[in-house]
Structures are given as C-alpha cells and as structure tokens.
C-alpha atoms as a PDB file:
ATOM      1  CA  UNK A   1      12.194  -2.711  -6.918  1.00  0.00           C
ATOM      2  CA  UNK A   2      14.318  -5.691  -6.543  1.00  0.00           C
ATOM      3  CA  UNK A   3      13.892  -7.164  -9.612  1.00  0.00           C
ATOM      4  CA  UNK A   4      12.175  -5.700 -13.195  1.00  0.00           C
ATOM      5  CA  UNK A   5      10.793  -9.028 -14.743  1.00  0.00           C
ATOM      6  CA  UNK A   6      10.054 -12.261 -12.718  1.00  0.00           C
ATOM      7  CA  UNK A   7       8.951 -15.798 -13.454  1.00  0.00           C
ATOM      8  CA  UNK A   8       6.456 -17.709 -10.111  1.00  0.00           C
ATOM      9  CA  UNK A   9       6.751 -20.951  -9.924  1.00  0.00           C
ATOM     10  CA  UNK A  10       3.644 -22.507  -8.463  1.00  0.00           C
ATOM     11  CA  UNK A  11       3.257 -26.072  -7.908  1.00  0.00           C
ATOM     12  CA  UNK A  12      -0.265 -27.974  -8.627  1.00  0.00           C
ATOM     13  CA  UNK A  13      -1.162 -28.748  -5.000  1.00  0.00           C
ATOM     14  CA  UNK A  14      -1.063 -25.267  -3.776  1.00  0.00           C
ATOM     15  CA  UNK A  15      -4.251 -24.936  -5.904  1.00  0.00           C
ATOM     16  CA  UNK A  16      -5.711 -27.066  -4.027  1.00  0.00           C
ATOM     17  CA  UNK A  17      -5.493 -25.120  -0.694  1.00  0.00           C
ATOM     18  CA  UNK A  18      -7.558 -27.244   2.180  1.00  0.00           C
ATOM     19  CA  UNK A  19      -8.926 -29.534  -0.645  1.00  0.00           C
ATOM     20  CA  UNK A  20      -7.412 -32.914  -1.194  1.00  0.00           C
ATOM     21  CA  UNK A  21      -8.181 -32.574  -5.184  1.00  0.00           C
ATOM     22  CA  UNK A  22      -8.579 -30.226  -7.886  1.00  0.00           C
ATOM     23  CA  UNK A  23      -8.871 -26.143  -7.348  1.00  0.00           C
ATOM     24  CA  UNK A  24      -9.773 -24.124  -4.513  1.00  0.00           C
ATOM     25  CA  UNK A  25     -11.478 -20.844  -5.881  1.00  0.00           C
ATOM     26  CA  UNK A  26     -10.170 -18.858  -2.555  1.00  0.00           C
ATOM     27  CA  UNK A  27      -6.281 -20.090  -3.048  1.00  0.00           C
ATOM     28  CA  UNK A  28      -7.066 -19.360  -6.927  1.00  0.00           C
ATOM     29  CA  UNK A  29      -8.091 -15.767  -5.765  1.00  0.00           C
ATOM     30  CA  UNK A  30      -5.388 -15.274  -3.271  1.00  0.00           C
ATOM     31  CA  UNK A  31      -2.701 -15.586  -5.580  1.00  0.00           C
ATOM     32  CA  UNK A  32      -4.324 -13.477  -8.284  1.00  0.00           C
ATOM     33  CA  UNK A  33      -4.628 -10.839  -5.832  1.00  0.00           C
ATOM     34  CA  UNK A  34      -0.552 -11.174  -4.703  1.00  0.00           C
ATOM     35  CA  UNK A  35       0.469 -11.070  -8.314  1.00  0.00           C
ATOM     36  CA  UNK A  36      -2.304  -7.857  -9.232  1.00  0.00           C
ATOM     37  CA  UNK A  37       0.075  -6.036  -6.678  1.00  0.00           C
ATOM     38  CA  UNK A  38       3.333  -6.884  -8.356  1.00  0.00           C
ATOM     39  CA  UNK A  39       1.920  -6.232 -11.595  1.00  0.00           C
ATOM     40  CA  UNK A  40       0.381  -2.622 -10.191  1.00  0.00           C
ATOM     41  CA  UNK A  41       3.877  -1.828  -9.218  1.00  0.00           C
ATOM     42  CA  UNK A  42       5.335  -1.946 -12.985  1.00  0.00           C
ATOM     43  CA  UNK A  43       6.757  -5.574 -12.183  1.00  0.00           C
ATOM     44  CA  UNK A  44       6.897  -7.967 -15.595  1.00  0.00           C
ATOM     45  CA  UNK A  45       5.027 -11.591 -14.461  1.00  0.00           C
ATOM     46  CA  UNK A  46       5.724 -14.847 -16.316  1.00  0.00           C
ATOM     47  CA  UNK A  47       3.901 -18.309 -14.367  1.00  0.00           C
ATOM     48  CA  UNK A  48       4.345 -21.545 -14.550  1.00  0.00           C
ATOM     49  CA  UNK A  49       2.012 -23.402 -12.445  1.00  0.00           C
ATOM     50  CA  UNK A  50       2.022 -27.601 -12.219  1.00  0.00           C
ATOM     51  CA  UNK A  51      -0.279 -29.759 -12.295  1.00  0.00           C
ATOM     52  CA  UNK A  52      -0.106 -32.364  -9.426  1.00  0.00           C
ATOM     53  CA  UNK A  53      -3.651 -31.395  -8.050  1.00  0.00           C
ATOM     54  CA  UNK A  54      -4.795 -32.954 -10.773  1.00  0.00           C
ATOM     55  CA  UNK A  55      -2.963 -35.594 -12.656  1.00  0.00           C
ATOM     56  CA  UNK A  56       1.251 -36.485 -12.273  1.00  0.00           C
ATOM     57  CA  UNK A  57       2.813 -38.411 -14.840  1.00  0.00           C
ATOM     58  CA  UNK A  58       4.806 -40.057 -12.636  1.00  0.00           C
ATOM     59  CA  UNK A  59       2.453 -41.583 -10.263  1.00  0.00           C
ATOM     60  CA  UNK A  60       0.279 -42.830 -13.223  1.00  0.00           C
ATOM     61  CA  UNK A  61       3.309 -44.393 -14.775  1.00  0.00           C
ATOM     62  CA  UNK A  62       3.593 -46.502 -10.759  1.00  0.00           C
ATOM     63  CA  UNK A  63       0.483 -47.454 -11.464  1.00  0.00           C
ATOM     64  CA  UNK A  64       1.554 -49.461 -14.736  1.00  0.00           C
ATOM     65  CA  UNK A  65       0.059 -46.446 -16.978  1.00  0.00           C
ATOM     66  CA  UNK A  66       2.590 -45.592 -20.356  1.00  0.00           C
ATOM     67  CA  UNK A  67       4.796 -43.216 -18.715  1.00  0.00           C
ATOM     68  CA  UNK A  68       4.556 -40.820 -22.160  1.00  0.00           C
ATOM     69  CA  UNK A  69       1.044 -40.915 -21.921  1.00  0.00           C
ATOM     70  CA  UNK A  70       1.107 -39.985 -18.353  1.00  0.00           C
ATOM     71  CA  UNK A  71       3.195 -37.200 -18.456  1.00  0.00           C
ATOM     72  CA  UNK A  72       0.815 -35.438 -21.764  1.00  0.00           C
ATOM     73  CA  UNK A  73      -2.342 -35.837 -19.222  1.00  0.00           C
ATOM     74  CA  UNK A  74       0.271 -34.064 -16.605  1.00  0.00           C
ATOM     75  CA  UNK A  75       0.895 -31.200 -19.445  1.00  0.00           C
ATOM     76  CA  UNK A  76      -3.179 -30.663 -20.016  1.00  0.00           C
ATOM     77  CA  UNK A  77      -3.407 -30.482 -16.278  1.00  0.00           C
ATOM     78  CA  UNK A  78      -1.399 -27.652 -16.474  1.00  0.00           C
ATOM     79  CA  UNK A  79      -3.188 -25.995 -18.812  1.00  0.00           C
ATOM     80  CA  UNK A  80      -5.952 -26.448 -17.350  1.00  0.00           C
ATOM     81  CA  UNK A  81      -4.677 -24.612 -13.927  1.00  0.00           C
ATOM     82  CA  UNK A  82      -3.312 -22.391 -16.366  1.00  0.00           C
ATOM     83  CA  UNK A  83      -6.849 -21.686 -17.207  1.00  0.00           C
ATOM     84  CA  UNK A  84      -8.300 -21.033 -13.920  1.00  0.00           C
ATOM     85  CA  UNK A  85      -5.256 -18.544 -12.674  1.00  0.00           C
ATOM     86  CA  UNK A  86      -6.126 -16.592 -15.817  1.00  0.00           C
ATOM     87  CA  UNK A  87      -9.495 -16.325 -15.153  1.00  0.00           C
ATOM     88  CA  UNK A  88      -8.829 -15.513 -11.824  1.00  0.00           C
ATOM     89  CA  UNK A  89      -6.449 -12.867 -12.849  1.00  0.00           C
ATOM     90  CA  UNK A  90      -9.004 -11.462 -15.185  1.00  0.00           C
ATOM     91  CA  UNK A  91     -11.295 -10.958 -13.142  1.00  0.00           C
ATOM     92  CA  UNK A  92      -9.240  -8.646 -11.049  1.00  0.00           C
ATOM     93  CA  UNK A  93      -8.181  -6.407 -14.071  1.00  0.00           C
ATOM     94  CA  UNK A  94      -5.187  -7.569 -14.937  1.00  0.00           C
ATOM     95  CA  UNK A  95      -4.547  -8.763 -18.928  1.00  0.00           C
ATOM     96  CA  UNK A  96      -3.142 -12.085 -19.632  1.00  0.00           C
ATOM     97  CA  UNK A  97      -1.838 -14.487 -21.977  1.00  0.00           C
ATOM     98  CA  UNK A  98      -1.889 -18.226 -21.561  1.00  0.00           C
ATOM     99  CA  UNK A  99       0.337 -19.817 -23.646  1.00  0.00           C
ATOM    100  CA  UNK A 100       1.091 -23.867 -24.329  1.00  0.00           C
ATOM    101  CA  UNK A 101       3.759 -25.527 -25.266  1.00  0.00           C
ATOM    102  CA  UNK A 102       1.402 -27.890 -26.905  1.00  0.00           C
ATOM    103  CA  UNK A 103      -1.101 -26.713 -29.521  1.00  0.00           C
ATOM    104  CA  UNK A 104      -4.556 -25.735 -28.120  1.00  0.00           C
ATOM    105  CA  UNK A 105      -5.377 -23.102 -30.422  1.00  0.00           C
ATOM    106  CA  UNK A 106      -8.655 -22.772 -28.848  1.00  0.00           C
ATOM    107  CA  UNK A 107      -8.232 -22.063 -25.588  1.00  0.00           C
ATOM    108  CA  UNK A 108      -3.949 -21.076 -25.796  1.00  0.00           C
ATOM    109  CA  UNK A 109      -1.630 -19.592 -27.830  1.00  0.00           C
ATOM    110  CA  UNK A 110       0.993 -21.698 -28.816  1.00  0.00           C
ATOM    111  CA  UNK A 111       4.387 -20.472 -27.372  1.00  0.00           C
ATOM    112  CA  UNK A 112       6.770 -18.303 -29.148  1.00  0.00           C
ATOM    113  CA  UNK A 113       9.161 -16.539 -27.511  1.00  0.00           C
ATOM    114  CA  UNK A 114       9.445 -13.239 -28.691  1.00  0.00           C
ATOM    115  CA  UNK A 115       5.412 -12.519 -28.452  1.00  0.00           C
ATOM    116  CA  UNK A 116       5.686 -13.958 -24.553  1.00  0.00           C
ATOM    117  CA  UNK A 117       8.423 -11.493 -24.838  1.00  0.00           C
ATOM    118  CA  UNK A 118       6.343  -8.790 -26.106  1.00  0.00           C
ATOM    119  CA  UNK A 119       3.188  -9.131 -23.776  1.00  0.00           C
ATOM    120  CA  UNK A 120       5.497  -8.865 -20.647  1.00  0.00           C
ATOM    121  CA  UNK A 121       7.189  -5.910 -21.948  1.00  0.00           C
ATOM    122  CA  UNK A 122       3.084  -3.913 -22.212  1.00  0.00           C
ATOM    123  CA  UNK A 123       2.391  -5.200 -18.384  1.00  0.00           C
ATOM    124  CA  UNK A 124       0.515  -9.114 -19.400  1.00  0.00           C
ATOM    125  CA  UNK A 125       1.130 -11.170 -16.964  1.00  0.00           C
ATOM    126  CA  UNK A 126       1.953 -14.610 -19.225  1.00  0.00           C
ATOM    127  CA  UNK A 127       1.009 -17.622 -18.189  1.00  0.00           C
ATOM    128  CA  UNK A 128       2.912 -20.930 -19.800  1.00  0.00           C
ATOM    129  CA  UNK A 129       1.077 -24.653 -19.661  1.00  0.00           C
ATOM    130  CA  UNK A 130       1.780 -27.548 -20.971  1.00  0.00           C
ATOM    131  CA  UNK A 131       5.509 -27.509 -19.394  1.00  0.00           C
ATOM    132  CA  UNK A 132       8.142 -28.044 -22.032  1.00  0.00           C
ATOM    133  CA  UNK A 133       5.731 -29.541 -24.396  1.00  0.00           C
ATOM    134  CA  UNK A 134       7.885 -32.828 -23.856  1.00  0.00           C
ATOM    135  CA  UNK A 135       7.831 -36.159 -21.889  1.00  0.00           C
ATOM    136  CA  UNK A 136       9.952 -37.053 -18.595  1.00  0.00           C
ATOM    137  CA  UNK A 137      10.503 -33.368 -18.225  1.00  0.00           C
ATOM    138  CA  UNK A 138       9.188 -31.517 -15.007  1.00  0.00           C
ATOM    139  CA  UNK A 139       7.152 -28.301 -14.967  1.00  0.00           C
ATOM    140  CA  UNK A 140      10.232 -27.276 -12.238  1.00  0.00           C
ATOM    141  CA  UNK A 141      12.460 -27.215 -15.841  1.00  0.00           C
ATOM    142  CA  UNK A 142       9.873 -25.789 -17.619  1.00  0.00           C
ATOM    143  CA  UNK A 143       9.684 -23.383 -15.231  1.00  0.00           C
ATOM    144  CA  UNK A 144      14.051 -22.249 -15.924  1.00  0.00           C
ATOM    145  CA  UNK A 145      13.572 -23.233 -19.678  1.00  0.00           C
ATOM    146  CA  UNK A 146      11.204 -20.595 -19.627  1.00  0.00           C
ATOM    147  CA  UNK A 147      12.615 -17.976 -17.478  1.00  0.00           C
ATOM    148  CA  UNK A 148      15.885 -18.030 -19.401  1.00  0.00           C
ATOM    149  CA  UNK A 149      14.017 -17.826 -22.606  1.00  0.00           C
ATOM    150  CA  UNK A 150      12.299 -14.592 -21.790  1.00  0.00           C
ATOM    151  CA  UNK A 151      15.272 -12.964 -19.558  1.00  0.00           C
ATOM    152  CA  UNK A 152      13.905 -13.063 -16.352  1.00  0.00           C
ATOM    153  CA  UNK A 153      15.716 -11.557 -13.662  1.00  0.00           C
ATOM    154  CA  UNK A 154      14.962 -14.637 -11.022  1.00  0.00           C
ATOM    155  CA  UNK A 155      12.807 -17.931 -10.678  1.00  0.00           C
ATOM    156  CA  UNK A 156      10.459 -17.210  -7.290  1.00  0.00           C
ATOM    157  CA  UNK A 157       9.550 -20.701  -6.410  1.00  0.00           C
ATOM    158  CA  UNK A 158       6.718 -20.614  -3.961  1.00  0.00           C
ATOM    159  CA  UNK A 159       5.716 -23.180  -1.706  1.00  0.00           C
ATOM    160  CA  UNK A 160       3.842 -24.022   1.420  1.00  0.00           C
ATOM    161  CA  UNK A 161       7.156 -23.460   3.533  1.00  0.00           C
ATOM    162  CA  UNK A 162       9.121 -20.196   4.318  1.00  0.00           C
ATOM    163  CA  UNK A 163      12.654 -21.393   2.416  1.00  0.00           C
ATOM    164  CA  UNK A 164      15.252 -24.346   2.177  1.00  0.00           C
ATOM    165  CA  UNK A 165      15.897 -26.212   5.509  1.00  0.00           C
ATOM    166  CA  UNK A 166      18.522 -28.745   6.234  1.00  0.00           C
ATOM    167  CA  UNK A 167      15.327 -30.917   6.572  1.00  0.00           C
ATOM    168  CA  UNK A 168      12.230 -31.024   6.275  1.00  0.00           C
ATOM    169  CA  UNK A 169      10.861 -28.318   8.658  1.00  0.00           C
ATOM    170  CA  UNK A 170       7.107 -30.345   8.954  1.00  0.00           C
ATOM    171  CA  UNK A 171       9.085 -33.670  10.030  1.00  0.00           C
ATOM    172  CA  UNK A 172      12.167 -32.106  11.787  1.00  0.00           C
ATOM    173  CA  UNK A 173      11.745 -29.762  14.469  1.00  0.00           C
ATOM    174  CA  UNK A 174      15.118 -29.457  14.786  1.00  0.00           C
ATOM    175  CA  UNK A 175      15.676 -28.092  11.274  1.00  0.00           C
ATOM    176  CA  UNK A 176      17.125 -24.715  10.403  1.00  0.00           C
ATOM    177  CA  UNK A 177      16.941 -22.785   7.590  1.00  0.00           C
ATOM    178  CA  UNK A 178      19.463 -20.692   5.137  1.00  0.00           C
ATOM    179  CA  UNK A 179      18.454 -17.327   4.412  1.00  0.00           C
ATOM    180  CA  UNK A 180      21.474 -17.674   1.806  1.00  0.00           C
ATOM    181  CA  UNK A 181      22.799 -20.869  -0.203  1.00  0.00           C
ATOM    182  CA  UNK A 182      25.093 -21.441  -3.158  1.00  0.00           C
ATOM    183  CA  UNK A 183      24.325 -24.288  -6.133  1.00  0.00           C
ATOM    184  CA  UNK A 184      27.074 -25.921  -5.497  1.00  0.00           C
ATOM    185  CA  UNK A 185      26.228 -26.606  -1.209  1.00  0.00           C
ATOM    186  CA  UNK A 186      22.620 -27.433  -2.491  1.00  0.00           C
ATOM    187  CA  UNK A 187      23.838 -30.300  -4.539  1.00  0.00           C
ATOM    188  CA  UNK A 188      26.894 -31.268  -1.741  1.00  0.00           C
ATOM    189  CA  UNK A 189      24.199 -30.889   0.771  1.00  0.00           C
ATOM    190  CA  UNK A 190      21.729 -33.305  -0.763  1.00  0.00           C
ATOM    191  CA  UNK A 191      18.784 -30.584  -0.588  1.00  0.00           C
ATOM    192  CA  UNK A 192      15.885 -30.532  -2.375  1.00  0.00           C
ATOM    193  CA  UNK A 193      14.800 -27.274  -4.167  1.00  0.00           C
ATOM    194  CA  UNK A 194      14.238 -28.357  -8.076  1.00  0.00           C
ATOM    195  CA  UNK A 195      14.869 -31.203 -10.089  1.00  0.00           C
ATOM    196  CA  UNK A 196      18.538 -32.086 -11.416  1.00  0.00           C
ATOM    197  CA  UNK A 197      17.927 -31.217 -14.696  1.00  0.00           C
ATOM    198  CA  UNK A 198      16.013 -28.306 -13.742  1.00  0.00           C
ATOM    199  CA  UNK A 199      18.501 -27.271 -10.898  1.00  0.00           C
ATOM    200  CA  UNK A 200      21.049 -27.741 -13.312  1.00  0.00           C
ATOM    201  CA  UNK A 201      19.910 -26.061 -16.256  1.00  0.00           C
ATOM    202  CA  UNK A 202      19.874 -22.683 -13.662  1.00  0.00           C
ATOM    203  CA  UNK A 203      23.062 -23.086 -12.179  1.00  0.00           C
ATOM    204  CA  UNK A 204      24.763 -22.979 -15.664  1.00  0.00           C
ATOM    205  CA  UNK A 205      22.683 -19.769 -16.906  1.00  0.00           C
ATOM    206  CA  UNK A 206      23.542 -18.206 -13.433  1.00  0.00           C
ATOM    207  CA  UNK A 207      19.810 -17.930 -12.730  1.00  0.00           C
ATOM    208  CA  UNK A 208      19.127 -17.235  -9.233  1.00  0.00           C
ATOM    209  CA  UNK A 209      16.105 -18.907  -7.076  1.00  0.00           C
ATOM    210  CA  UNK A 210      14.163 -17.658  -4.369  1.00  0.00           C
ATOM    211  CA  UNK A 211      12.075 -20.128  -2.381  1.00  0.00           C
ATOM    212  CA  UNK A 212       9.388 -18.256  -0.461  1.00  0.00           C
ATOM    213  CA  UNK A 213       6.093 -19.342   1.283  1.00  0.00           C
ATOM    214  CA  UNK A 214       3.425 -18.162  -1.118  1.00  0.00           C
ATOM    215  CA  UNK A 215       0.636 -18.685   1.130  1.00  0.00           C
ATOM    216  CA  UNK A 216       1.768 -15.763   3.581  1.00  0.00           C
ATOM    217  CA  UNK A 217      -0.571 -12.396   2.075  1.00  0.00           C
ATOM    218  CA  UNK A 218       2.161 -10.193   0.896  1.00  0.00           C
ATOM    219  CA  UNK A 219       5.295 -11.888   0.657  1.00  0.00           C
ATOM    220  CA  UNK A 220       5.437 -11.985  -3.051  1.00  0.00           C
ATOM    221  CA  UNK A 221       5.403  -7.925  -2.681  1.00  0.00           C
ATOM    222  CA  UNK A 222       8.077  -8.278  -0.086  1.00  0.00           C
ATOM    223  CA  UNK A 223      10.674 -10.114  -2.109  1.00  0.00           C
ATOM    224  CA  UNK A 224      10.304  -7.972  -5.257  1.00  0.00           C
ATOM    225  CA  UNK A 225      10.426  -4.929  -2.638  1.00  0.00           C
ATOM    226  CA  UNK A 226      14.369  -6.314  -1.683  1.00  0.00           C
ATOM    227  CA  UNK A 227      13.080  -7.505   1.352  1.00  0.00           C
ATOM    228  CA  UNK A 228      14.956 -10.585   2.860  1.00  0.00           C
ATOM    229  CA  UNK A 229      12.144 -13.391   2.275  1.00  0.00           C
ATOM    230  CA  UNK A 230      12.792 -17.641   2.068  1.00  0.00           C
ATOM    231  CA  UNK A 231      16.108 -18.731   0.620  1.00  0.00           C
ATOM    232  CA  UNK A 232      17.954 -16.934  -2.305  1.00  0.00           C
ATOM    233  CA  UNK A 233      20.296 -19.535  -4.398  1.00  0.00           C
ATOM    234  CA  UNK A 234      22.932 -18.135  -6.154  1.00  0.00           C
ATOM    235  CA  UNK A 235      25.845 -19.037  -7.701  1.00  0.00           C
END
C-alpha cells in the first residue's frame, strides 16, 4: 500500500450529489462504501468533510450576517455531515468516531489528539467536525491542522474533477492537467487547490496533497494502491 494512514478531504457539496441542497443518501453511501475498502485493506482513515451543502460562513457574512456567527453555523454544518457519513459508515460495518472541535458532548466527542490517535491505530475510521473550532478558518485548514496532528502520511482532497488543471477543466476546454506539481509552481502559477493558510500550513510540514475525483467508484482504492490518480503536490 501506498500510504499506512490517510486523511479525505471532502467538501460539503459533494454530499449533495444531483441535489441542489442538503444530503444525497446514494453519494452518502457511495463514499462509505470507497472508504469500507480502504479500511478492509488495513488502511488508517481520518475525514474531514465541509459543510457548504448546507450553510458557508462566508456567503452569510455577503449577505450582511456577523461573519463569526456565520462561520459557527458553517462548523455545526459540518457536524452535522459529519453525522450522516458516520451513520453511513456504520451501517456498512465499519466503527467510527466523530469528533468536534466544538463541544457537543451528546452527539461528538470533543477532540483530543492522542484518543483520535488511538482509534486510528485499532482500524476507526475518525471523523472531525466542527473544523478548527475557530472563526475565519476553512475546513481546507482544518483539514492539514488535522492531518499533521495525527501523522498522516498525505491529505487526499477529493473533488468532482480528476486533478489540478491550468484552468478550470468545466470552463476551458483547452486546459491540461499535471499529473505532478510542486508548492512552490502552485502558488507562482496562481492555481487553486486549498486555501493560503491552509496551502501554506502543508507546504511548511512537507505534507503532500493528492487531488483526485472522488466520484469515480474505486479511485480512492487506486491511489492508496500507488496507482498514478489526480495531481500529487509535493514539495
């Protein structure tokens, strides 16, 4: 195997699969089904999933909402896809944790890094909501905080497109696409793969990324196989 313990980064709207709100139960059971196989093969799982199919701090704070206030309903909305990927997960054998970076003792544990630890080292697949537990911050750099915290081996970021284009493959036919690509040409390049601070925070701790189309049945097996899937950043 490729790599021994990874961290999926899963945005919001890819919940929502052909919905325009909220969380489609198929997409829901999709993934849980991609990561079961992982997890069958002795692979550690940490997620971090957003929550833009259901509330983003940023828009409500365009919309003359407190921007603070915003981005805590942003954090509950991940917990509460946090939620339904552990259900989902559940319900195809495979234990889990959800934990939250904010206190909802009855429905998460709070996070602490050594018992996060400790679950992915006897096969749970953890699940962290509520992002940092902090304002202005992005689940994308909860998402490194995390993985750097528990010693993951990589950051698979999976979207709806196969890896990092020198455009935006849906608008630009002409685009074409790096199999390979340091931090340093991401940021000279202008591309977008994370946040700065995110983007950042992974370059310094030498973290690598790996943007893959999720949506494609079995390429989450493929990349931890060593197979050549999306984009790899590396330093």
């Amino acid at each position: 195997m490729q790599y021994k313990r990874i961290l999926l980064k899963l945005s919001g709207e890819a919940l929502m699969g052909e919905q325009q709100y909220g969380i489609d139960g198929k997409r829901l059971a999709e993934y849980a089904e991609e990561i079961k196989a992982v997890v069958d093969k002795g692979i550690e799982v940490a997620v971090v999933i957003g929550g833009g199919n259901i509330f983003r701090g940023l828009s409500g704070a365009s919309q003359g909402m407190d921007r603070v206030q915003g981005d805590h309903m942003g954090m509950l909305a991940t917990v509460i896809n946090g939620l339904a990927l552990q259900s989902a997960l559940e319900q195809v054998g495979v234990e889990t944790r959800l934990q939250s970076a904010i206190k909802i003792n009855e429905v998460a544990e709070p996070f602490i890094r050594r018992r996060a630890i400790r679950h992915l080292e006897k096969g749970r697949v953890v699940i962290f909501g509520g992002g940092t537990g902090n304002p202005y911050f992005t689940t994308d750099s909860a998402a490194v905080l995390r993985a750097i915290e528990v010693k993951a081996d990589v950051i698979l970021k999976g979207t709806r497109v196969d890896g990092i284009y020198t455009s935006d493959p849906e608008k630009d036919k002409s685009a074409t696409k790096f199999d390979n690509i340091t931090f340093n040409d991401v940021i000279s390049k202008g591309l977008k793969v994370m946040d700065t601070t995110a983007f950042t925070l992974s370059q310094e701790n030498e973290l690598p990324i790996v943007v893959f189309d999720m949506n494609t049945k079995g390429n989450l097996m493929k990349l931890v196989n060593g197979e050549k899937i999306g984009t790899v950043v590396n330093v």
